[in-house]
N, C-alpha and C. Protein backbone atom coordinates (compact mmCIF):
# COMPACT_ATOMS: atom_id res chain seq x y z
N UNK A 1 -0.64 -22.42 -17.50
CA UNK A 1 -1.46 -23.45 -16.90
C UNK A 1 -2.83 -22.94 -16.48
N UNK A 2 -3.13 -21.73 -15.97
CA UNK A 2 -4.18 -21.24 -15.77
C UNK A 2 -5.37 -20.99 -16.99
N UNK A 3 -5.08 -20.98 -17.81
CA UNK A 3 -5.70 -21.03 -19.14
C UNK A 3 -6.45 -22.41 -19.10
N UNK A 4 -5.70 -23.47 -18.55
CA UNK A 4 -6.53 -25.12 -18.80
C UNK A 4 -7.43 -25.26 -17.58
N UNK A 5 -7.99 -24.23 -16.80
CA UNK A 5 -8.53 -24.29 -15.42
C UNK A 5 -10.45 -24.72 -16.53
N UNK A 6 -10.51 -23.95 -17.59
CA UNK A 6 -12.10 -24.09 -18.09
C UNK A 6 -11.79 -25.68 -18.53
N UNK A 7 -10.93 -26.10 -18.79
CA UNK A 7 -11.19 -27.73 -19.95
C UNK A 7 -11.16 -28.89 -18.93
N UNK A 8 -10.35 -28.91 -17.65
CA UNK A 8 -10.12 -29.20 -16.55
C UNK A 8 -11.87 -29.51 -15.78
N UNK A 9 -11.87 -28.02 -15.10
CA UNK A 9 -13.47 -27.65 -14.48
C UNK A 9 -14.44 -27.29 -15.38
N UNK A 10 -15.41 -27.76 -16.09
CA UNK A 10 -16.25 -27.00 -16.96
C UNK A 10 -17.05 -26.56 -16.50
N UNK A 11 -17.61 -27.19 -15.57
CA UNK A 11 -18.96 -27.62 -14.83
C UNK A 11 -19.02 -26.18 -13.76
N UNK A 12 -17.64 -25.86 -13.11
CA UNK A 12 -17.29 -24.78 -12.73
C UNK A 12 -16.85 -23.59 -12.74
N UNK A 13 -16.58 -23.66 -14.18
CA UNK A 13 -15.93 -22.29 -14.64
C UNK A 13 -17.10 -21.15 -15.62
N UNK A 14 -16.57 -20.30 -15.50
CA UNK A 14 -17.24 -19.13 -16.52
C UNK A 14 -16.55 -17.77 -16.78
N UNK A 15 -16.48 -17.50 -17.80
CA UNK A 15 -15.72 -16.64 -18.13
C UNK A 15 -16.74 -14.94 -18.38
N UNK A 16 -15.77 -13.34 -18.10
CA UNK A 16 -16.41 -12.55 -18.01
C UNK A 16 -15.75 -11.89 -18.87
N UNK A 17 -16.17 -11.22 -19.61
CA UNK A 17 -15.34 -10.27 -20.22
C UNK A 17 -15.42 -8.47 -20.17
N UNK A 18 -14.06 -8.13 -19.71
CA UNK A 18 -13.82 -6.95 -19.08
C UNK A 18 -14.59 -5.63 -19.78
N UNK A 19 -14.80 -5.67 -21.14
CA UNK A 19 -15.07 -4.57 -21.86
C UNK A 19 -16.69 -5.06 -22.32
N UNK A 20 -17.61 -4.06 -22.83
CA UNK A 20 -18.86 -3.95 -23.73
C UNK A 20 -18.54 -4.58 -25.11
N UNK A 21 -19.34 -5.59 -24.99
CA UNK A 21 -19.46 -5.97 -26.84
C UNK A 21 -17.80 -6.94 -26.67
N UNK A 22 -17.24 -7.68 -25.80
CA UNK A 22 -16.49 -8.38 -26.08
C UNK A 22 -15.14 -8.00 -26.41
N UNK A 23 -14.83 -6.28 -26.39
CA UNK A 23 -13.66 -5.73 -26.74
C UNK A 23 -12.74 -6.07 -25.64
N UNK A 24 -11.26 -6.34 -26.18
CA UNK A 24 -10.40 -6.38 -25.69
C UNK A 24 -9.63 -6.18 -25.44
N UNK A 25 -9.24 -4.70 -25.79
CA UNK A 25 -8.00 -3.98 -24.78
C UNK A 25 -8.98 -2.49 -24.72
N UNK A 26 -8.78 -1.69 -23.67
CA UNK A 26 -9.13 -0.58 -23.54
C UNK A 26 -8.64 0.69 -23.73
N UNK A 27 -9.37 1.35 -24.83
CA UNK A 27 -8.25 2.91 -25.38
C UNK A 27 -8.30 4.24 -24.55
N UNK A 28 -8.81 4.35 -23.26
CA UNK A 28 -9.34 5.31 -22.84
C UNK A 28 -9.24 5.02 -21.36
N UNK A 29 -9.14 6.06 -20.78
CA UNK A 29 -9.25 5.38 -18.87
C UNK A 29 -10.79 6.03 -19.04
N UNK A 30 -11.80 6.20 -19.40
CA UNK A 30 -13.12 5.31 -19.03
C UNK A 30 -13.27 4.20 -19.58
N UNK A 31 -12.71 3.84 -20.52
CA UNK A 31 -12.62 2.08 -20.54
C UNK A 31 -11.86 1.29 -19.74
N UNK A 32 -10.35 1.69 -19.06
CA UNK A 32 -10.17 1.58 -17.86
C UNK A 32 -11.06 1.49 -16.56
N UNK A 33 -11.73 2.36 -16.90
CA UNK A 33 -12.59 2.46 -15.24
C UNK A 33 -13.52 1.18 -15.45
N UNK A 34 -14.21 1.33 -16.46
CA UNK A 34 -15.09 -0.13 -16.79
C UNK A 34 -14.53 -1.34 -16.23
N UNK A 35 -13.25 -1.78 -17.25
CA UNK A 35 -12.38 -2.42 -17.17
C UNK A 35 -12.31 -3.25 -15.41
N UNK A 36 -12.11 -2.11 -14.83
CA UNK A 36 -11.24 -2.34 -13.28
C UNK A 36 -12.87 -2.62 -12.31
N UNK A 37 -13.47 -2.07 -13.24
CA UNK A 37 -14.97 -2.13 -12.05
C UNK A 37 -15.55 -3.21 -12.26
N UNK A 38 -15.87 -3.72 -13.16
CA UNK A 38 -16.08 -5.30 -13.64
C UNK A 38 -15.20 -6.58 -12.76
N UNK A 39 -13.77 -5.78 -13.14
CA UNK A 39 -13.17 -7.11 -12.31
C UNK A 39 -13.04 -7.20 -10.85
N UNK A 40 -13.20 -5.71 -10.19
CA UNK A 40 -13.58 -5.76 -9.03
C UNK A 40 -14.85 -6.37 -8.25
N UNK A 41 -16.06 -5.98 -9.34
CA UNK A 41 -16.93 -6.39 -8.97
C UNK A 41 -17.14 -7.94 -8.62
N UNK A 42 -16.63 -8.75 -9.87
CA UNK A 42 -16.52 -10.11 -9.61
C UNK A 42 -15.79 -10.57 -8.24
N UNK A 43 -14.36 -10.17 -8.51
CA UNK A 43 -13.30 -10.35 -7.07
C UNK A 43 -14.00 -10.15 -5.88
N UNK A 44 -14.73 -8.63 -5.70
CA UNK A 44 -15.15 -8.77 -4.23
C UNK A 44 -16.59 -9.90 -3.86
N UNK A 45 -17.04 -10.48 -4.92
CA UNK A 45 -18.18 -11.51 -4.73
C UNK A 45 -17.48 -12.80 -4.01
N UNK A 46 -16.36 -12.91 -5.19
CA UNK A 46 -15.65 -14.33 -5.02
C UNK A 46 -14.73 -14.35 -3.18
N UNK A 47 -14.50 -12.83 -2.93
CA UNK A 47 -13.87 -12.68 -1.85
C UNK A 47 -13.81 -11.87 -0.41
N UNK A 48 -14.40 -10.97 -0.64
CA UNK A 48 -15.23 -9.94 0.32
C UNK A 48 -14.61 -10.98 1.87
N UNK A 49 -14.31 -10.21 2.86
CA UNK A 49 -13.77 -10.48 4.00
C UNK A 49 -12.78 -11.72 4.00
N UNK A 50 -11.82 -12.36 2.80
CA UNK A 50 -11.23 -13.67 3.30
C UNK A 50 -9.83 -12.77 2.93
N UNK A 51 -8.92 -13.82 3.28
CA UNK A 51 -7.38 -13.78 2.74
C UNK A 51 -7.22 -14.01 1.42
N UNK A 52 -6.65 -13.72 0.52
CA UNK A 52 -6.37 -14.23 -0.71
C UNK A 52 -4.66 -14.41 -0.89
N UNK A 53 -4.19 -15.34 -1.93
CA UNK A 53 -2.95 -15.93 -2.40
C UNK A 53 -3.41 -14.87 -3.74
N UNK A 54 -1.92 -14.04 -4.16
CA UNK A 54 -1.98 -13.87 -5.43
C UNK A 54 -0.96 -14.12 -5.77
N UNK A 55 -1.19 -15.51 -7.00
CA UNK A 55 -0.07 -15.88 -7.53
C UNK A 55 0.31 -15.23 -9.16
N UNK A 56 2.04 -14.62 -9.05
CA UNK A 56 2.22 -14.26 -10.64
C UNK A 56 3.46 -15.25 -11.45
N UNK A 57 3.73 -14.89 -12.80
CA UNK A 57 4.68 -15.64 -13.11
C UNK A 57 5.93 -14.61 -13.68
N UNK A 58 7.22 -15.04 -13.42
CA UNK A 58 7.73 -14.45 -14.66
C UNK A 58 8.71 -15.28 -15.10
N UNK A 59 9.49 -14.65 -16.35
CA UNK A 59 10.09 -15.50 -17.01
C UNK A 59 11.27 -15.45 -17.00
N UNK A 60 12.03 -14.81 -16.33
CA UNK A 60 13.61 -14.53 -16.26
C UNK A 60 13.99 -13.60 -15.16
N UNK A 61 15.47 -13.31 -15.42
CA UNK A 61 15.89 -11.94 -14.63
C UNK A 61 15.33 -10.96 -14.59
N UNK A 62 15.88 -10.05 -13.73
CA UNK A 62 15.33 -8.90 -14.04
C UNK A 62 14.03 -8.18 -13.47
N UNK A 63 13.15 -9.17 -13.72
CA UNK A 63 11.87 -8.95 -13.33
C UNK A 63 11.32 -8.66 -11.75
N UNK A 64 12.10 -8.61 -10.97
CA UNK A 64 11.76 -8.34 -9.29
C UNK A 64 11.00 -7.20 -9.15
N UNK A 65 11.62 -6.21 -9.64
CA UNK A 65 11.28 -5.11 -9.18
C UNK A 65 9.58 -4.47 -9.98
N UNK A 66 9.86 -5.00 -10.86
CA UNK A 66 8.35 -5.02 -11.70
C UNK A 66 7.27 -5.79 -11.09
N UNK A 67 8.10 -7.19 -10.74
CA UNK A 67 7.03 -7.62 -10.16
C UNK A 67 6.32 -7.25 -8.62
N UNK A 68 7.23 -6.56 -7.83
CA UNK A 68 6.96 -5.81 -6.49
C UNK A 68 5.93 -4.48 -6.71
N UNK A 69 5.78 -4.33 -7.92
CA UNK A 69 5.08 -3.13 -7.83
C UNK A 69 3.42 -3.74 -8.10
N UNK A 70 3.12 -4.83 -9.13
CA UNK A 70 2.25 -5.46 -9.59
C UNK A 70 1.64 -6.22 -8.33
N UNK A 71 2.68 -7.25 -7.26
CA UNK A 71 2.30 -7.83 -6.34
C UNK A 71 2.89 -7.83 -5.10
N UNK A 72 3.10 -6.56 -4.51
CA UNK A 72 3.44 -5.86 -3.48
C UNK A 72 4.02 -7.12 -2.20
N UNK A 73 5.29 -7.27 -1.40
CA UNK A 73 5.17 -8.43 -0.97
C UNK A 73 5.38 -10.03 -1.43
N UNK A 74 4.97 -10.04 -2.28
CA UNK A 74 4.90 -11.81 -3.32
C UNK A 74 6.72 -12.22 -3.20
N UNK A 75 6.89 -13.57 -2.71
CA UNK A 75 7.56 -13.82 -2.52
C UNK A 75 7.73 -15.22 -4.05
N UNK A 76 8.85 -15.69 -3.85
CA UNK A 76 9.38 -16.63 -4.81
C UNK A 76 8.86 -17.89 -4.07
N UNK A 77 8.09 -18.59 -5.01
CA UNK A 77 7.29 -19.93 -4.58
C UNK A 77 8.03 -21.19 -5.49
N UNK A 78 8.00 -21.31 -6.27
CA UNK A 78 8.44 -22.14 -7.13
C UNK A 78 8.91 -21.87 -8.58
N UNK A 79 9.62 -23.23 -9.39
CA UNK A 79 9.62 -22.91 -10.49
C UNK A 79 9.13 -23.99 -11.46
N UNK A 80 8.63 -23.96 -12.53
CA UNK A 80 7.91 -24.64 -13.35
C UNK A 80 8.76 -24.89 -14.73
N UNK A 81 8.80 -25.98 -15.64
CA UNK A 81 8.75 -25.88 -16.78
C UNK A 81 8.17 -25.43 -17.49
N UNK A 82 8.13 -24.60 -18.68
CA UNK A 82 7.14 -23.96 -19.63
C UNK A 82 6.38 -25.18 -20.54
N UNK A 83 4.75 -24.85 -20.57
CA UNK A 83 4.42 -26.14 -21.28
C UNK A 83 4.61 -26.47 -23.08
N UNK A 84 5.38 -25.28 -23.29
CA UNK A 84 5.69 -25.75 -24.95
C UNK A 84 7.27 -26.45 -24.68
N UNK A 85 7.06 -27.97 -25.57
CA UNK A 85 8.53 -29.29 -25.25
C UNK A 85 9.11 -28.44 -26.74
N UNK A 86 9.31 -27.64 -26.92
CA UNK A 86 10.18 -26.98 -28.03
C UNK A 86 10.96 -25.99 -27.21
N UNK A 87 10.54 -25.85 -26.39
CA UNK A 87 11.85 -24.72 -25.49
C UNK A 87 12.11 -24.78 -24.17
N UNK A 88 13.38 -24.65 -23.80
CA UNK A 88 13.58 -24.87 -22.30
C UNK A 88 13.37 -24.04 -21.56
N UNK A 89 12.34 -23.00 -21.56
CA UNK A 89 12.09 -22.16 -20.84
C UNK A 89 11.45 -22.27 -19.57
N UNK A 90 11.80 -21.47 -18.42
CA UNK A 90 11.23 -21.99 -17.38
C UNK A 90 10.52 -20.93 -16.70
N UNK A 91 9.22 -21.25 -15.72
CA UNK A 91 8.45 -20.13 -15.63
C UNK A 91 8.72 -19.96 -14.01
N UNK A 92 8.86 -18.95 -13.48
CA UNK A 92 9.08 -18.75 -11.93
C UNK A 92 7.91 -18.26 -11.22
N UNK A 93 7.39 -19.02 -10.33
CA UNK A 93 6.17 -18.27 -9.86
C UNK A 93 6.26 -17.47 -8.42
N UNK A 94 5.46 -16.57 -7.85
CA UNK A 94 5.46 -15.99 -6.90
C UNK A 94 4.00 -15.72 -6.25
N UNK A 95 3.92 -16.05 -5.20
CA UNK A 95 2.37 -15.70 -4.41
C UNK A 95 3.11 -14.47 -3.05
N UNK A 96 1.81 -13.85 -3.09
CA UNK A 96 1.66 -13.15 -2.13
C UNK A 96 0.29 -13.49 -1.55
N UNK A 97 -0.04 -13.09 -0.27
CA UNK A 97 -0.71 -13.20 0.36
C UNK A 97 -1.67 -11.97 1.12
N UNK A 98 -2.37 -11.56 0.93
CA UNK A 98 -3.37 -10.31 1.70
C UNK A 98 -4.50 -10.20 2.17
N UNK A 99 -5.45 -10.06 2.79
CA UNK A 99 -6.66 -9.76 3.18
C UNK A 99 -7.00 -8.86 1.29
N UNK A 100 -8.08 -9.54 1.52
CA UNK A 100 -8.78 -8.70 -0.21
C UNK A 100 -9.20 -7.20 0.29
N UNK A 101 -9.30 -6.83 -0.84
CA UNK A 101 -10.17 -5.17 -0.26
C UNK A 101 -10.07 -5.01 -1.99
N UNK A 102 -11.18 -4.50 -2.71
CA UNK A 102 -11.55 -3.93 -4.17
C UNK A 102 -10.57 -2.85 -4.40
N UNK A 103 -9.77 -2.75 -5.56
CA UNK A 103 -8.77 -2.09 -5.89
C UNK A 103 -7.84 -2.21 -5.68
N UNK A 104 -7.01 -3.32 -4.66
CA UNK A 104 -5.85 -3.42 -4.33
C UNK A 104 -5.01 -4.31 -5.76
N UNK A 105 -5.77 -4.83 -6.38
CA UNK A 105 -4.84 -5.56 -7.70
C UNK A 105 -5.34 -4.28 -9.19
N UNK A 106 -5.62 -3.19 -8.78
CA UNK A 106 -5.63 -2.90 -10.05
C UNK A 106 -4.23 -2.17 -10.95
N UNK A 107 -3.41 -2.23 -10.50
CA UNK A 107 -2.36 -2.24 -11.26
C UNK A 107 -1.34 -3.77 -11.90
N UNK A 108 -2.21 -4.36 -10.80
CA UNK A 108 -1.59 -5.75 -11.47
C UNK A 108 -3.04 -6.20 -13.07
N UNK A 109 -4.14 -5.86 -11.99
CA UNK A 109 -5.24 -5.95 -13.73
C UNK A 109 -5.43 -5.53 -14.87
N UNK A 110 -4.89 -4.02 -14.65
CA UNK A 110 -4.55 -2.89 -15.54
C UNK A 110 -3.17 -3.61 -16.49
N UNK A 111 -2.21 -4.13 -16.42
CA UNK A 111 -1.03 -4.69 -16.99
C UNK A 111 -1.75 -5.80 -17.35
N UNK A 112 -2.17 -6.76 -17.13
CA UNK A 112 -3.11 -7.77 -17.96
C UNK A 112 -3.57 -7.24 -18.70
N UNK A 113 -4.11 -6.47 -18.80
CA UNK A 113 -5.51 -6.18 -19.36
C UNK A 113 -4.74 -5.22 -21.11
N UNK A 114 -3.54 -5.07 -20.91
CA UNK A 114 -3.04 -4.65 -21.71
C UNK A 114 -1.49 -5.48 -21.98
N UNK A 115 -2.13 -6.96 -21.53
CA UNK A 115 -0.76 -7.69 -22.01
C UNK A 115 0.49 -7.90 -21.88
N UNK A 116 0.93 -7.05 -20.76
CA UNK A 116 2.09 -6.42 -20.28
C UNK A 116 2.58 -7.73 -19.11
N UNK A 117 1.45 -8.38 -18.65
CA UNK A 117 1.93 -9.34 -17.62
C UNK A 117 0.53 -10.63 -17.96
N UNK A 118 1.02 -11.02 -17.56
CA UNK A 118 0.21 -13.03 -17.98
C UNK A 118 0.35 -14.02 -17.02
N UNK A 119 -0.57 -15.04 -16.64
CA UNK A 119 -0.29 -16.02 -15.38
C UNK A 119 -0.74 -15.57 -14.23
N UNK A 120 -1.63 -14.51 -14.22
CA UNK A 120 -2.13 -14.47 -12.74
C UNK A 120 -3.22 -15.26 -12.34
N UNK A 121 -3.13 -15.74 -10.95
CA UNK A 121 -4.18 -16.50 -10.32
C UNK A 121 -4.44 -15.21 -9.03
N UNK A 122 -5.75 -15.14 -8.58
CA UNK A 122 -6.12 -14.81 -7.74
C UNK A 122 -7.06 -15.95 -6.60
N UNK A 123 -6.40 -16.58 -5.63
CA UNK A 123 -7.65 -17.50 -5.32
C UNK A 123 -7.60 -17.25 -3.75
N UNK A 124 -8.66 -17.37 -2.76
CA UNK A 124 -9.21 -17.62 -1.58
C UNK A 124 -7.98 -18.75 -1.18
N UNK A 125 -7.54 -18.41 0.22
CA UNK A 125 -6.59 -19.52 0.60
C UNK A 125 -6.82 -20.74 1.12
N UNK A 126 -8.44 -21.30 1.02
CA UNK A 126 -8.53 -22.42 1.14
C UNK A 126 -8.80 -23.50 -0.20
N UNK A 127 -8.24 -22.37 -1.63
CA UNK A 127 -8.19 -22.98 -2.82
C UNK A 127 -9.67 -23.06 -3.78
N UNK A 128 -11.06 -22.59 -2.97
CA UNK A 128 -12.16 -23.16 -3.25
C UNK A 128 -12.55 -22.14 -4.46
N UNK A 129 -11.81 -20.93 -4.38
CA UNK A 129 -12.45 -20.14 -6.12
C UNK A 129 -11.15 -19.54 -6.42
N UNK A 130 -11.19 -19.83 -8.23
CA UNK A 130 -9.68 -19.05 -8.62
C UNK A 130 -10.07 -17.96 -9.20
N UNK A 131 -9.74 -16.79 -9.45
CA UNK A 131 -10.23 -15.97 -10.48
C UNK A 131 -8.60 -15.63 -11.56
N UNK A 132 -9.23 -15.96 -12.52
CA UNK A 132 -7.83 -15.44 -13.84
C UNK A 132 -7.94 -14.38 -14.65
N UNK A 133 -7.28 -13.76 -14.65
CA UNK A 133 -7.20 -12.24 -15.43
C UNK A 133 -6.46 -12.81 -16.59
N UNK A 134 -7.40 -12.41 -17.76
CA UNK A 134 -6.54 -12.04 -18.88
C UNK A 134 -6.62 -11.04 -19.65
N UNK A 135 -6.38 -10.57 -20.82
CA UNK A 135 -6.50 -9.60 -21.46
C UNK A 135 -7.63 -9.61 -22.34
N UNK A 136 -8.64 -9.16 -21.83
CA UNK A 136 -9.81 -9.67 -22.26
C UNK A 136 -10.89 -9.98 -20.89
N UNK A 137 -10.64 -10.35 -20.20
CA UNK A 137 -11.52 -10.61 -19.61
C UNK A 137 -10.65 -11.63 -18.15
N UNK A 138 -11.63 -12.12 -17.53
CA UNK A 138 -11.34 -13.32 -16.33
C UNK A 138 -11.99 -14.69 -16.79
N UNK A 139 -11.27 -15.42 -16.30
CA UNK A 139 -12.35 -16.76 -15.99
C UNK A 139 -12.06 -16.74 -14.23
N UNK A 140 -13.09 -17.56 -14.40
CA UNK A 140 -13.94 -18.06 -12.16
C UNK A 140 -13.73 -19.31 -12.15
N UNK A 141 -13.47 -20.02 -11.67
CA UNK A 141 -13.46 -21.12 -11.23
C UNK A 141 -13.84 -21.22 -9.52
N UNK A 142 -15.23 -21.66 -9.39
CA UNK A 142 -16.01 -21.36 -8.10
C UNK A 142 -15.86 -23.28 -7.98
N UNK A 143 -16.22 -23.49 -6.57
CA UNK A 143 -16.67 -24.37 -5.55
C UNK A 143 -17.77 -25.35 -6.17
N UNK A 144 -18.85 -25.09 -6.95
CA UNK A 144 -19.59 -25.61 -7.50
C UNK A 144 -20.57 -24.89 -8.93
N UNK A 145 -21.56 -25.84 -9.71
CA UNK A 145 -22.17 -25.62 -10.57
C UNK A 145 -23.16 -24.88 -9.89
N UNK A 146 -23.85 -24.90 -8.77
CA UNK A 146 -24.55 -23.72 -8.94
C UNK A 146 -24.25 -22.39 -8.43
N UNK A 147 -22.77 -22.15 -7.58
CA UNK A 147 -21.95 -21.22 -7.45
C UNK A 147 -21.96 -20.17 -8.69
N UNK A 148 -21.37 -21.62 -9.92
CA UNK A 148 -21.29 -20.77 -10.99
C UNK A 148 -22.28 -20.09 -11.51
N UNK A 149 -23.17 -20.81 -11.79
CA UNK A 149 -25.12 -20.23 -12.47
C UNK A 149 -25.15 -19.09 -11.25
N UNK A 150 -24.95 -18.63 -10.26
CA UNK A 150 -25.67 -17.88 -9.71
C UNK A 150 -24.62 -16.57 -10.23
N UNK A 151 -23.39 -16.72 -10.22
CA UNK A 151 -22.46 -15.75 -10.95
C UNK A 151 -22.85 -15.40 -12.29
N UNK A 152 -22.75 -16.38 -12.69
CA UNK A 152 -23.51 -16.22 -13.94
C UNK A 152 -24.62 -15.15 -14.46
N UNK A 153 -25.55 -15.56 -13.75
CA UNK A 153 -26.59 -14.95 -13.61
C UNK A 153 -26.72 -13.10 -12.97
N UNK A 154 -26.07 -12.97 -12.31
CA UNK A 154 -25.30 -11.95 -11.66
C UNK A 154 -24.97 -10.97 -12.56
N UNK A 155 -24.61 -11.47 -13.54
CA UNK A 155 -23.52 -11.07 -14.50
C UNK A 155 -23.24 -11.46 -15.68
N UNK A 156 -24.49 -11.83 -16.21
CA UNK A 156 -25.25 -12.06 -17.37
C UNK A 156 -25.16 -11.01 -18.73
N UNK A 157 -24.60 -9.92 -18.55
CA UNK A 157 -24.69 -9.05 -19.77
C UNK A 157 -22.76 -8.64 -20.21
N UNK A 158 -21.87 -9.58 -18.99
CA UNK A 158 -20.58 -9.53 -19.55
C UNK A 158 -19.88 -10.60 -19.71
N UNK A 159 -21.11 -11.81 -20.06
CA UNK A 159 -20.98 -13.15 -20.72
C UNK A 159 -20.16 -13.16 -21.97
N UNK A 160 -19.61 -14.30 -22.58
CA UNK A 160 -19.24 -14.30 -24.43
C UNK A 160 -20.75 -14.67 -24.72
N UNK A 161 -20.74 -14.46 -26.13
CA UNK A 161 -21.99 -14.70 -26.96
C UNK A 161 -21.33 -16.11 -27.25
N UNK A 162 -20.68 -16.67 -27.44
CA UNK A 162 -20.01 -17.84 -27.89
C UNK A 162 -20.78 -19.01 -27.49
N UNK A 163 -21.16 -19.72 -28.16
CA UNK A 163 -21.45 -20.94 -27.74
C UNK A 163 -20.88 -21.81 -26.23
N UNK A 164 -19.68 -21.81 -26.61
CA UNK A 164 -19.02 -22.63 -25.75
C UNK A 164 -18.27 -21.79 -24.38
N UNK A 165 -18.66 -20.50 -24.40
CA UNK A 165 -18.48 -19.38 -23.55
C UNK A 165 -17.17 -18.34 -23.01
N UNK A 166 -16.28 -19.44 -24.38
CA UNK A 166 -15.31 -18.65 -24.82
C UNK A 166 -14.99 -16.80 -25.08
């Protein structure tokens, strides 16, 4: 569901992408370091002194203890249907809750960022900016259009070249 946050908000969203030149997974921990400094950088804009909700998903058993290491704390919030009507799969979500500080999700970004985990929301607990990690990059979903342009702008050289900002 976090994926439909750009088609939803357009007006509000923008997407960053984690690596130089649009690459998307990183072979090296200095592409790691890139990687984690980019998305920090964004996170502490979007969040610097508030509380944050970090919500993850998973998909079955098993998964607790993986997920305690990714989102330290995160408790069981709900459960969802999966949105493909070809399978009954169901998605379980979990938020935790923390004061932000830069680096505290980079093992949960680091596992995105290499595919290993999917469905994270990071947002301010009065809901007003989401940030989404994917493998590849984040999308923002800020408070307003010129929230976004000023991020934007900010951060202008780890834009897509894409038209549509894909």
């Amino acid at each position: 569901m976090a994926d439909q946050l750009k088609h939803v908000y357009p007006d509000r969203w923008v997407r960053f992408h984690s690596l130089p030149g649009s690459k998307r997974y990183a072979d090296d921990e200095s592409e790691y370091a890139i990687l984690l400094r980019r998305h920090n950088t964004v996170l502490d804009e979007l969040f610097t002194r508030q509380r944050v909700y970090i919500v993850t998903a998973t998909y079955g058993a098993g998964e607790d203890d993986y997920l305690q290491k990714l989102n330290p704390g995160s408790r069981f919030w709900t459960t969802l249907r999966d949105e493909d009507p070809d399978t009954d799969r169901t998605v379980d979500l979990h938020v935790g809750e923390r004061p932000w500080r830069p680096g505290m999700t980079d093992p949960l970004l680091r596992a995105v960022a290499d595919d290993e985990h999917r469905n994270v929301i990071i947002m301010d607990t009065a809901l007003h900016r989401l940030y989404h990690p994917y493998d590849g990059g984040a999308d923002c979903l800020v408070e307003s259009t010129e929230a976004r342009d000023r991020l934007k702008e900010a951060h202008s050289g780890w834009l897509s070249r894409h038209s549509g900002g894909f």
